[in-house]
Protein backbone atom coordinates (compact mmCIF):
# COMPACT_ATOMS: atom_id res chain seq x y z
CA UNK A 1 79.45 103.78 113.42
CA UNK A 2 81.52 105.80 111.21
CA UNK A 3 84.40 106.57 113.86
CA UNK A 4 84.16 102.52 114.84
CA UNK A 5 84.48 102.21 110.45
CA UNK A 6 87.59 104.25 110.91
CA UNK A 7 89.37 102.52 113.23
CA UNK A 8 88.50 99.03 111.60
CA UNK A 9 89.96 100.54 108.55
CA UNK A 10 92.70 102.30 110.29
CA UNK A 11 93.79 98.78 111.63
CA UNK A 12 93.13 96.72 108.32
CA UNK A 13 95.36 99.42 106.72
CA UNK A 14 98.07 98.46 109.01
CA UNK A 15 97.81 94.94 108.92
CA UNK A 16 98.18 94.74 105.05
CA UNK A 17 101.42 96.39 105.26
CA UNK A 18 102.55 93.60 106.43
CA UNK A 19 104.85 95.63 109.17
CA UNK A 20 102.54 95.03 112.42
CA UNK A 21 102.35 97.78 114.64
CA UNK A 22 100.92 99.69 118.17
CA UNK A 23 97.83 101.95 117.76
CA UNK A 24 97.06 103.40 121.62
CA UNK A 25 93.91 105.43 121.86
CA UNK A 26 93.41 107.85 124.77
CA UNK A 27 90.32 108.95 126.15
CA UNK A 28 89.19 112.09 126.30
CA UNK A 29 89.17 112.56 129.77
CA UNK A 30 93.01 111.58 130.08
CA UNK A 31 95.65 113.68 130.39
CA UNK A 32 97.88 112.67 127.62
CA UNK A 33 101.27 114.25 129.48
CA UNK A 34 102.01 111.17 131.33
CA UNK A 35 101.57 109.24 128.21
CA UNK A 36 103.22 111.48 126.15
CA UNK A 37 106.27 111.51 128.58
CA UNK A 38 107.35 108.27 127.32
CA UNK A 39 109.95 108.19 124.67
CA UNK A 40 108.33 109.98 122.53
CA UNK A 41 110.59 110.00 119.33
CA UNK A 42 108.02 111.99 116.70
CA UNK A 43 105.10 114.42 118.06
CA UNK A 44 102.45 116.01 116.18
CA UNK A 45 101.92 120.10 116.74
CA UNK A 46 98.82 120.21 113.94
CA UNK A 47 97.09 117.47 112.64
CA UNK A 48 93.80 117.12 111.85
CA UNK A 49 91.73 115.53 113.80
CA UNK A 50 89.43 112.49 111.65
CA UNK A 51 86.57 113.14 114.13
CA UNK A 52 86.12 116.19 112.46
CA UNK A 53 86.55 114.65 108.39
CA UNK A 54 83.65 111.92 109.88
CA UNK A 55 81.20 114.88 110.94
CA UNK A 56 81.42 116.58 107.55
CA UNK A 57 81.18 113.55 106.05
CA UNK A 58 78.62 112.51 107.72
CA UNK A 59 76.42 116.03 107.11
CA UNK A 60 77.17 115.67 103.54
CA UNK A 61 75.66 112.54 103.90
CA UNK A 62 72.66 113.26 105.14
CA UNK A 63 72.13 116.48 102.79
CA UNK A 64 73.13 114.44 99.41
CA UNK A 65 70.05 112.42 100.44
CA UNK A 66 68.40 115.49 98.64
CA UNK A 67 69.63 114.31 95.72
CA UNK A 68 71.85 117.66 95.22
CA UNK A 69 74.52 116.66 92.69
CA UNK A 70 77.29 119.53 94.17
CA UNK A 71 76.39 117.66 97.50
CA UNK A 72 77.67 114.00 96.06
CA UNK A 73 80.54 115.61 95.09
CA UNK A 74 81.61 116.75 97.84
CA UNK A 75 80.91 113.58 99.79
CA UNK A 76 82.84 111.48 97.08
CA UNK A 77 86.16 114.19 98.15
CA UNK A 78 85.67 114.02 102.35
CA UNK A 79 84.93 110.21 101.78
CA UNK A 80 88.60 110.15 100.14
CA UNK A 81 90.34 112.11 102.59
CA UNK A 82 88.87 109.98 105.15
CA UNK A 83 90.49 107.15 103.32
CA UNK A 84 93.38 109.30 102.55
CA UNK A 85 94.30 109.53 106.29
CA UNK A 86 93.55 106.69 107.36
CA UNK A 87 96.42 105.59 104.94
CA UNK A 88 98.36 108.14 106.55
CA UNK A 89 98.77 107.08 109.55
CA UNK A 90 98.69 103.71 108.71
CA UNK A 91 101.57 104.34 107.14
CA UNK A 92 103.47 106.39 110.28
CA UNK A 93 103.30 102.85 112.53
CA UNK A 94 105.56 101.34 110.35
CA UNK A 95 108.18 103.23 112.37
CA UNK A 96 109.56 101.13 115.64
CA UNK A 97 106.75 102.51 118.27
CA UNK A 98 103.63 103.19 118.88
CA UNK A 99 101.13 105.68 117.17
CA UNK A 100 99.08 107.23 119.15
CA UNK A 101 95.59 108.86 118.77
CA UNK A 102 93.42 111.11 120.95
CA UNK A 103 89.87 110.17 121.89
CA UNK A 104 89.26 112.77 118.64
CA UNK A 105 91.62 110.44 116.20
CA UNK A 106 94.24 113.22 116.28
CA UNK A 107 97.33 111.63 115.97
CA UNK A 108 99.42 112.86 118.93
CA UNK A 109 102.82 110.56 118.08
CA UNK A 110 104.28 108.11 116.52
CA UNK A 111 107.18 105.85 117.25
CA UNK A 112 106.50 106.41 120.78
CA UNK A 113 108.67 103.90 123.06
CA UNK A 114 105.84 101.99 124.84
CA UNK A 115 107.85 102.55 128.80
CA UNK A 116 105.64 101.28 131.88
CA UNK A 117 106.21 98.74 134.75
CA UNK A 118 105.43 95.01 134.10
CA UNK A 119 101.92 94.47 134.93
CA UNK A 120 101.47 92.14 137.78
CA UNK A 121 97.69 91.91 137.64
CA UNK A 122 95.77 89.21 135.53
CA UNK A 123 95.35 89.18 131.80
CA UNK A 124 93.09 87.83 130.50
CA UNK A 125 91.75 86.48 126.67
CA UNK A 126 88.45 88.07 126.33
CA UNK A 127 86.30 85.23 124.83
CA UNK A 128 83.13 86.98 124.29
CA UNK A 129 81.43 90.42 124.32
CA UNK A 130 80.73 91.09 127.95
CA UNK A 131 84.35 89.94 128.97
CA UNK A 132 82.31 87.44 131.49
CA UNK A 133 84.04 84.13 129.63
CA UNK A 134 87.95 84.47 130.00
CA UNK A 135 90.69 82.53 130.25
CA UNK A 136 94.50 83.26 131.40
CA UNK A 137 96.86 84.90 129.05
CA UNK A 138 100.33 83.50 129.45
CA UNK A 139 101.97 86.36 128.09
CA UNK A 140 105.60 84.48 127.87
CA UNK A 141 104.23 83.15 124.68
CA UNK A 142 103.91 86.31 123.20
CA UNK A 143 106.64 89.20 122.02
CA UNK A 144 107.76 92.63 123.30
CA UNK A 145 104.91 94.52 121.12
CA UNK A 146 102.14 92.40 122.82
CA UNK A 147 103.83 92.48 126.57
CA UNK A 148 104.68 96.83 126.44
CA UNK A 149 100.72 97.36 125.22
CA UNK A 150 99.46 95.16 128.51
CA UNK A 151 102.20 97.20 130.69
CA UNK A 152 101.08 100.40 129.02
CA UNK A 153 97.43 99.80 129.86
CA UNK A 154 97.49 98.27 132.80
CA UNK A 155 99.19 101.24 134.00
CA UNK A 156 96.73 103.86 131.99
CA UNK A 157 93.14 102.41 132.81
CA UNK A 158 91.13 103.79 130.11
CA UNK A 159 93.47 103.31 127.24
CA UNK A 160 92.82 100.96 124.30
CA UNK A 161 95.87 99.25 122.66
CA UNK A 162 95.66 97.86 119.10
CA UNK A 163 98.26 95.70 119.04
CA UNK A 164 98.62 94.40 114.88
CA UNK A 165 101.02 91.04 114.32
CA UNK A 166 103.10 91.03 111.02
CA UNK A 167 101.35 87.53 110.91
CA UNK A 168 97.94 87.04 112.92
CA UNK A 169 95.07 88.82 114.22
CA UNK A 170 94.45 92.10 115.34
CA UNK A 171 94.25 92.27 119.05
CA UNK A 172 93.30 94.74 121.71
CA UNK A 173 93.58 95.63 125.20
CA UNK A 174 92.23 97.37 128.08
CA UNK A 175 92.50 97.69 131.63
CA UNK A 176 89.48 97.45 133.62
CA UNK A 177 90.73 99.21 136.69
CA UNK A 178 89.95 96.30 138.98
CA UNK A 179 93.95 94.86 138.48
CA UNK A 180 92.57 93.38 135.02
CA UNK A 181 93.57 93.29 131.60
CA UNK A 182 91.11 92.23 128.89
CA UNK A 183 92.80 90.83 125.85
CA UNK A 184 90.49 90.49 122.73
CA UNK A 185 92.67 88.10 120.83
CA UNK A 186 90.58 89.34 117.22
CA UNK A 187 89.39 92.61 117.34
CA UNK A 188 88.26 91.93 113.51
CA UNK A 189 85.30 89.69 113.99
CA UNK A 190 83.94 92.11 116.75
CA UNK A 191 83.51 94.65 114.35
């Protein structure tokens, strides 16, 4: 729950910048070369990975429940560089491109050029949370931000795309291998 927390807030953080912007998460069994080969303007050598601020956090959790003053301390500090780098990034996809994160919420880039073929499967709105009630995305009605993230993963099964307007929802994206895109028009209220 805490690493779901973190994205939510990761995204929120975004969206009140008023900017918009591309989050793509890769999973850990990807190779992130081929992603990474894209035009990527800004890469990341050593960052910190947020999985590992959410682990300590949540073991100094767990052993302030023993009511060990030193111990709330310390959770009060990881619980604001959590928040702390959250901003951080938040702040890095107000450059033109994408950020992108590792399954471990390392960043990896940021104003990556989002570069893949148009998708020629289906998209599809994702109306509820088994992706069984959808309806047609006509993705003419929508700008380049939201029609690179389809192309990107429709052509990366297995990659997530947060795709934040400067003026409406939050939505993401994912292919499901089987020439699908779902579309989850507001990621918010599934939280």
């Amino acid at each position: 729950s805490r690493y779901r927390t973190f994205i939510q807030r990761l995204l929120v953080e975004i969206g009140r910048g008023g900017y918009g912007g591309i989050v793509i998460w890769v999973p850990d069994h990807d190779d992130h070369r081929p992603i990474l080969s894209l035009v990527t303007r800004y890469r990341f050598t050593n960052a910190t990975d947020a999985s590992k601020l959410l682990g300590g956090y949540c073991i100094s959790r767990q052993e302030e429940l023993s009511k060990n003053k030193k111990k709330r301390k310390e959770v009060r500090e990881m619980a604001r560089k959590i928040l702390f780098n959250a901003k951080r990034l938040a702040h890095m996809s107000r450059v033109d491109g994408a950020l992108v994160l590792s399954h471990r919420l390392r960043p990896l880039s940021f104003g990556t050029m989002l570069s893949a073929q148009r998708w020629r499967g289906r998209t599809l709105y994702c109306l509820d949370d088994h992706g069984a009630d959808t309806v047609d995305v006509d993705l003419e009605k929508y700008g380049t931000r939201h029609a690179s993230a389809v192309n990107l993963v429709g052509a990366y099964p297995g990659v997530v795309a947060f795709v934040i307007s400067q003026d409406g929802p939050i939505a993401g994206m994912l292919c499901t291998g089987d020439d699908r895109v779902l579309w989850i028009p507001d990621m918010m209220n599934r939280f």
